[in-house]
N, C-alpha and C. Protein backbone atom coordinates (compact mmCIF):
# COMPACT_ATOMS: atom_id res chain seq x y z
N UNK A 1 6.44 141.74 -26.71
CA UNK A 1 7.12 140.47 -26.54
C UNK A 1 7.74 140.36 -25.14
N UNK A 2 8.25 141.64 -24.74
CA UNK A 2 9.15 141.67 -23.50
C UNK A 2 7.97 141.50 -22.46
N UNK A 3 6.86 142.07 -22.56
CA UNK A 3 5.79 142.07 -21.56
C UNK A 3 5.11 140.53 -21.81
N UNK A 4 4.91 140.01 -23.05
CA UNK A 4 4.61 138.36 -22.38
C UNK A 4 5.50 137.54 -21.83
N UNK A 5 6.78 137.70 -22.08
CA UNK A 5 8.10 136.77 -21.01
C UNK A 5 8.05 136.97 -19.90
N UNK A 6 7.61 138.30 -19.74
CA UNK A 6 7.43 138.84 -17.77
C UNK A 6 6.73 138.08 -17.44
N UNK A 7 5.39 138.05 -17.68
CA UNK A 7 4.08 137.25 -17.44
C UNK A 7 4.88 135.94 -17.74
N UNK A 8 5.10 135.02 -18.52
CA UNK A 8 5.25 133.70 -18.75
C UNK A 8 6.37 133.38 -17.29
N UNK A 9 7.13 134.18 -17.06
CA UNK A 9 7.85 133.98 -16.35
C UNK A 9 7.53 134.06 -14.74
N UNK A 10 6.90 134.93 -14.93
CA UNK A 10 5.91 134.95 -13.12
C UNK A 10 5.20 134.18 -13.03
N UNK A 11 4.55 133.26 -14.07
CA UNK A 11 3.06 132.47 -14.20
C UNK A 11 3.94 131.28 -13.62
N UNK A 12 5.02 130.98 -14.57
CA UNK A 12 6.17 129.66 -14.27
C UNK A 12 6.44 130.23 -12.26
N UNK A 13 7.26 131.47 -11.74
CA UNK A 13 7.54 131.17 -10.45
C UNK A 13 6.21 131.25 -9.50
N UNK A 14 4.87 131.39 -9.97
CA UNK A 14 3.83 131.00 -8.70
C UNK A 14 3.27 129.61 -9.14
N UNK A 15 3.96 129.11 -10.09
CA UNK A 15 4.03 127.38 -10.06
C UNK A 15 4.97 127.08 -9.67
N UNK A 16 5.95 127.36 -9.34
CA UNK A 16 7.10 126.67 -8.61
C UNK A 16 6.81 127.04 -6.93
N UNK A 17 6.30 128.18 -6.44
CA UNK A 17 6.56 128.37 -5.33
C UNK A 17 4.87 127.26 -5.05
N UNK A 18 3.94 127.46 -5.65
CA UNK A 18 2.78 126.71 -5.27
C UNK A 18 3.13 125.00 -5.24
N UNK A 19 3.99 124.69 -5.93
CA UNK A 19 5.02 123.18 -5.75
C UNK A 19 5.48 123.06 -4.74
N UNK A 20 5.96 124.39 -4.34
CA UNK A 20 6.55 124.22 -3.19
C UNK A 20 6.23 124.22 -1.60
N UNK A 21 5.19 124.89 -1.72
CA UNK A 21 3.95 124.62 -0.47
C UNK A 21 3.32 123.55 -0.63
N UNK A 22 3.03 122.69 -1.58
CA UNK A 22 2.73 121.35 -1.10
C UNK A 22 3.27 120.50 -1.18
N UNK A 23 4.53 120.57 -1.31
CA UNK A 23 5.82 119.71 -0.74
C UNK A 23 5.93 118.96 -2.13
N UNK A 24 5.70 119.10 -3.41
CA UNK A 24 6.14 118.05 -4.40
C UNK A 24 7.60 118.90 -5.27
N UNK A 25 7.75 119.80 -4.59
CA UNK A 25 9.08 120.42 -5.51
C UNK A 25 10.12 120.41 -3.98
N UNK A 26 11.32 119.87 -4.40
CA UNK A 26 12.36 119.86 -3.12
C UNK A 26 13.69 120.99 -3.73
N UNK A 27 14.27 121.37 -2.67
CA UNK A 27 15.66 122.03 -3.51
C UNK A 27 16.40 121.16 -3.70
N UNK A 28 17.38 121.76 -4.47
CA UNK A 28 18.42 120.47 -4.98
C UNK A 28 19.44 120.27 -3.48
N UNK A 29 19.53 121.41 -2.85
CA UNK A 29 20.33 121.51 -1.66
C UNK A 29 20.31 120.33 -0.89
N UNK A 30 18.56 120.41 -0.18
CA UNK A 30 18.25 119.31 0.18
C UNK A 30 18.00 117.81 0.08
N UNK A 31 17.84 117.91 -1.17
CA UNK A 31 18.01 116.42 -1.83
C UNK A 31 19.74 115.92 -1.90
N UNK A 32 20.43 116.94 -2.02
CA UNK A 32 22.17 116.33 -2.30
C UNK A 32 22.39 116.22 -0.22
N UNK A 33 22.25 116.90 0.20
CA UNK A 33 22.40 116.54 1.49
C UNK A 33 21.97 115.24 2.41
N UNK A 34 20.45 115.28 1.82
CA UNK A 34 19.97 113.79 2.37
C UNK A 34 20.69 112.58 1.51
N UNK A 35 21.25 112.42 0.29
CA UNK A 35 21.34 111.95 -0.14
C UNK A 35 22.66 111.39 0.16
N UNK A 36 23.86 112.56 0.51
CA UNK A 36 25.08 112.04 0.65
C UNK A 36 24.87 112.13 2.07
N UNK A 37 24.00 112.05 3.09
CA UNK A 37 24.19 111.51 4.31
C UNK A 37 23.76 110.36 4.58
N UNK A 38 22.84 110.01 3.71
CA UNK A 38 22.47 108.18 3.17
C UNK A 38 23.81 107.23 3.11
N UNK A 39 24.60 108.37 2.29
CA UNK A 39 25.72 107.62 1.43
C UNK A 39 26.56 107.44 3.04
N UNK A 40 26.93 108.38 3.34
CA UNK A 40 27.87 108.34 4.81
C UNK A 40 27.58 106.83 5.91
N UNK A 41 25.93 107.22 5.70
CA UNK A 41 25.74 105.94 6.91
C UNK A 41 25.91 104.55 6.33
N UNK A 42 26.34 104.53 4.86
CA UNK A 42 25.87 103.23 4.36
C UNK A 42 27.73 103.10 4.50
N UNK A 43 27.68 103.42 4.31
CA UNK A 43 29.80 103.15 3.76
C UNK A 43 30.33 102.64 5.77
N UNK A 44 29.62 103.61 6.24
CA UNK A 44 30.06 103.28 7.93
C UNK A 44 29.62 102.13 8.13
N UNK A 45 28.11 101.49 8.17
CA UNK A 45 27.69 100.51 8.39
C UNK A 45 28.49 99.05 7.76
N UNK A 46 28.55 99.16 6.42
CA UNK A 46 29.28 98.69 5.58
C UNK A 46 30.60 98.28 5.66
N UNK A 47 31.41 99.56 6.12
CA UNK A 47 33.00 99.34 6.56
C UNK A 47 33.03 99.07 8.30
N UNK A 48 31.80 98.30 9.15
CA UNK A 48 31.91 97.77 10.20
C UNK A 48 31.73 96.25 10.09
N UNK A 49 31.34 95.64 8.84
CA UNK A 49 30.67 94.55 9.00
C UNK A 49 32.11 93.41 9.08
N UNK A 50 33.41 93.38 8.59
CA UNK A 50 34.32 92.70 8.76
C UNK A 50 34.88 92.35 9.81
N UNK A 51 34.92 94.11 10.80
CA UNK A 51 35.20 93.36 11.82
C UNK A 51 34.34 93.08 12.91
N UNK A 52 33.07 93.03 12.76
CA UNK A 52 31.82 92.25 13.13
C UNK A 52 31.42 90.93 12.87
N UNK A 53 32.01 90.58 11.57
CA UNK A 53 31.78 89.57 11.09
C UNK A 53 33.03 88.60 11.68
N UNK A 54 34.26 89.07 11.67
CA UNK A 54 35.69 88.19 12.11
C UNK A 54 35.55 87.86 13.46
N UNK A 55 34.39 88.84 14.34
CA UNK A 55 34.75 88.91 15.70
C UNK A 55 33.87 87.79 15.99
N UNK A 56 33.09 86.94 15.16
CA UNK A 56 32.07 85.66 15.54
C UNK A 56 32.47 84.39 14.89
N UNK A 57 34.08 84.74 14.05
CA UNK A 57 34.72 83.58 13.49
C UNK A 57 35.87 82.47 14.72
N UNK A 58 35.55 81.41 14.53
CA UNK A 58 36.67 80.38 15.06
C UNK A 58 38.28 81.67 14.70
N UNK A 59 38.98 82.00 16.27
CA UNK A 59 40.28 82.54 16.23
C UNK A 59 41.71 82.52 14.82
N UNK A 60 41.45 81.10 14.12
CA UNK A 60 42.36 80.70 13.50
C UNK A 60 41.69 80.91 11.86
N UNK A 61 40.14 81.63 11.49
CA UNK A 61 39.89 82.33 11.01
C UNK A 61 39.58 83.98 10.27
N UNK A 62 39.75 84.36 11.90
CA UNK A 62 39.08 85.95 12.02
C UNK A 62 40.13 87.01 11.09
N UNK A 63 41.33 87.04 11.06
CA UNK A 63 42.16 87.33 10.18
C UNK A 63 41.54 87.54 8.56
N UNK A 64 41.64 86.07 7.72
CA UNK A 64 40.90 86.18 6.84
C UNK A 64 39.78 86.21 6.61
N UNK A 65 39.01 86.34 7.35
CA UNK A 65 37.46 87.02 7.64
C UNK A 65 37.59 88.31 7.27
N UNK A 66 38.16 89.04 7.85
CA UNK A 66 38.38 90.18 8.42
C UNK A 66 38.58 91.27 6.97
N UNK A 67 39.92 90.24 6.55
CA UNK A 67 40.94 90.76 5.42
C UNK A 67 39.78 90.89 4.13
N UNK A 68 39.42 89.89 4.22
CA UNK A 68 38.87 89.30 2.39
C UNK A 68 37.19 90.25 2.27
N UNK A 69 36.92 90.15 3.51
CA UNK A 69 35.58 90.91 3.45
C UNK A 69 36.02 92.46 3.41
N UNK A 70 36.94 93.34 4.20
CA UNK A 70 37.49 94.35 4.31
C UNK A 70 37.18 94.51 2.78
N UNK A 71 38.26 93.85 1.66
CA UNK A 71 38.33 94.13 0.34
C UNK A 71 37.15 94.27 -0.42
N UNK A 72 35.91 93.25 0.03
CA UNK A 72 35.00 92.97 -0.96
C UNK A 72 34.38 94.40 -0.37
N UNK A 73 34.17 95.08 0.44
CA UNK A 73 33.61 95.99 0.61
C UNK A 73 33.81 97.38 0.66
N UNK A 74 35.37 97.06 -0.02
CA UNK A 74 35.50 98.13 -0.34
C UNK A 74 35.76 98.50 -1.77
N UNK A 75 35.89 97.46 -2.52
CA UNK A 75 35.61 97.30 -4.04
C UNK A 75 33.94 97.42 -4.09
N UNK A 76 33.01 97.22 -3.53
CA UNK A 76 31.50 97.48 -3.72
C UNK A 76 31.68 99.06 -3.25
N UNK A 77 32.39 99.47 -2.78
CA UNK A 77 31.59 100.78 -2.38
C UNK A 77 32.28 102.41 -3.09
N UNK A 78 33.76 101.05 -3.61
CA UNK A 78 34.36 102.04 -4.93
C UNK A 78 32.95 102.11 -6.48
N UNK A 79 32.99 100.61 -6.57
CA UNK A 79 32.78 100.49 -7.67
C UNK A 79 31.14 101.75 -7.75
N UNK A 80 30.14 101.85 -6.62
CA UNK A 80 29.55 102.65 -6.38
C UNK A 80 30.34 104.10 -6.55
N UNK A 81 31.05 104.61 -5.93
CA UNK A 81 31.43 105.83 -5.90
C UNK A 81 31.78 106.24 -7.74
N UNK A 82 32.13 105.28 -8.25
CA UNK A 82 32.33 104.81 -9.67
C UNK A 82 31.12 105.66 -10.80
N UNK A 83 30.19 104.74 -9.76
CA UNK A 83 28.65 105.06 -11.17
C UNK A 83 28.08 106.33 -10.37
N UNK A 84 28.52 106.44 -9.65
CA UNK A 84 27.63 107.88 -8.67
C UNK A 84 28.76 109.31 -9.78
N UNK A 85 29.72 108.84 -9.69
CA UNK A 85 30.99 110.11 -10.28
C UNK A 85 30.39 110.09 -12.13
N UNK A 86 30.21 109.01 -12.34
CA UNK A 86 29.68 108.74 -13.67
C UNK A 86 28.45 109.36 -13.72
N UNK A 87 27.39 109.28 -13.06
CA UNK A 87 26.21 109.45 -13.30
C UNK A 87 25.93 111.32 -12.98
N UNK A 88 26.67 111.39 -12.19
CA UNK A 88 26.80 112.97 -12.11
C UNK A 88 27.40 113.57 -13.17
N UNK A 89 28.42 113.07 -13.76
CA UNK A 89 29.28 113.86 -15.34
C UNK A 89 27.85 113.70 -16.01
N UNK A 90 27.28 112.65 -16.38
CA UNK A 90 26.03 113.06 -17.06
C UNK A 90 25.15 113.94 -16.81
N UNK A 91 24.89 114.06 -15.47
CA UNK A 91 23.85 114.69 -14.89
C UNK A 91 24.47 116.07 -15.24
N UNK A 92 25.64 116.81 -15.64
CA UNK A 92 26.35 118.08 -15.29
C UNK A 92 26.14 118.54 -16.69
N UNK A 93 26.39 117.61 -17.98
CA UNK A 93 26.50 117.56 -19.14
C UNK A 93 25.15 118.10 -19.63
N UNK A 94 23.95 117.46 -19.34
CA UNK A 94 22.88 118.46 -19.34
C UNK A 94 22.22 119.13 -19.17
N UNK A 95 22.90 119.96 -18.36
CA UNK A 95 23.01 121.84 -17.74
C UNK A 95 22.90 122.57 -19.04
C-alpha cells in the first residue's frame, strides 16, 4: 500500500512539474503578487481621477468636484476591498 502512494504520488509531482514547463500551472506566489500589484495601480489611478477631474471644472466648482468624487471612489474601492476580504475567508475556508 505504502509502495503504491509513493508511485501515485511521484506520478501526481511529474504532472505538476510537466504543468509547469508549459506554463499552464502558475505558483500561487506569483499569481497573489501580480494580482495585488493590479490592485495597487488601480486604487492610484482611481484615487487621481478627482483631482484631475476638479482641475478641468469652472473654479466655483472644483471643490465639489473634487470632494464628492474623492468619496464615490473611495466607497467603490472599499466596497471592493469588501468582496476581495470576503472572497478570500472563503477561499481560506476550503483549505
Amino acid at each position: 500500500a505504502a509502495d503504491i502512494r509513493l508511485k501515485t504520488i511521484q506520478a501526481q509531482q511529474k504532472e505538476l512539474d510537466y504543468e509547469k514547463e508549459k506554463g499552464t500551472l502558475i505558483a500561487v506566489d506569483d499569481v497573489v503578487l501580480e494580482v495585488a500589484t493590479a490592485f495597487i495601480e488601480f486604487r492610484e489611478t482611481t484615487m487621481s481621477w478627482p483631482e484631475s477631474l476638479a482641475a478641468s471644472m469652472p473654479p466655483e466648482h472644483r471643490n465639489f468636484v473634487r470632494v464628492e468624487l474623492d468619496n464615490g471612489c473611495r466607497m467603490a474601492l472599499l466596497a471592493l476591498k469588501r468582496r476581495l476580504e470576503k472572497s478570500s475567508k472563503t477561499e481560506g475556508s476550503n483549505e
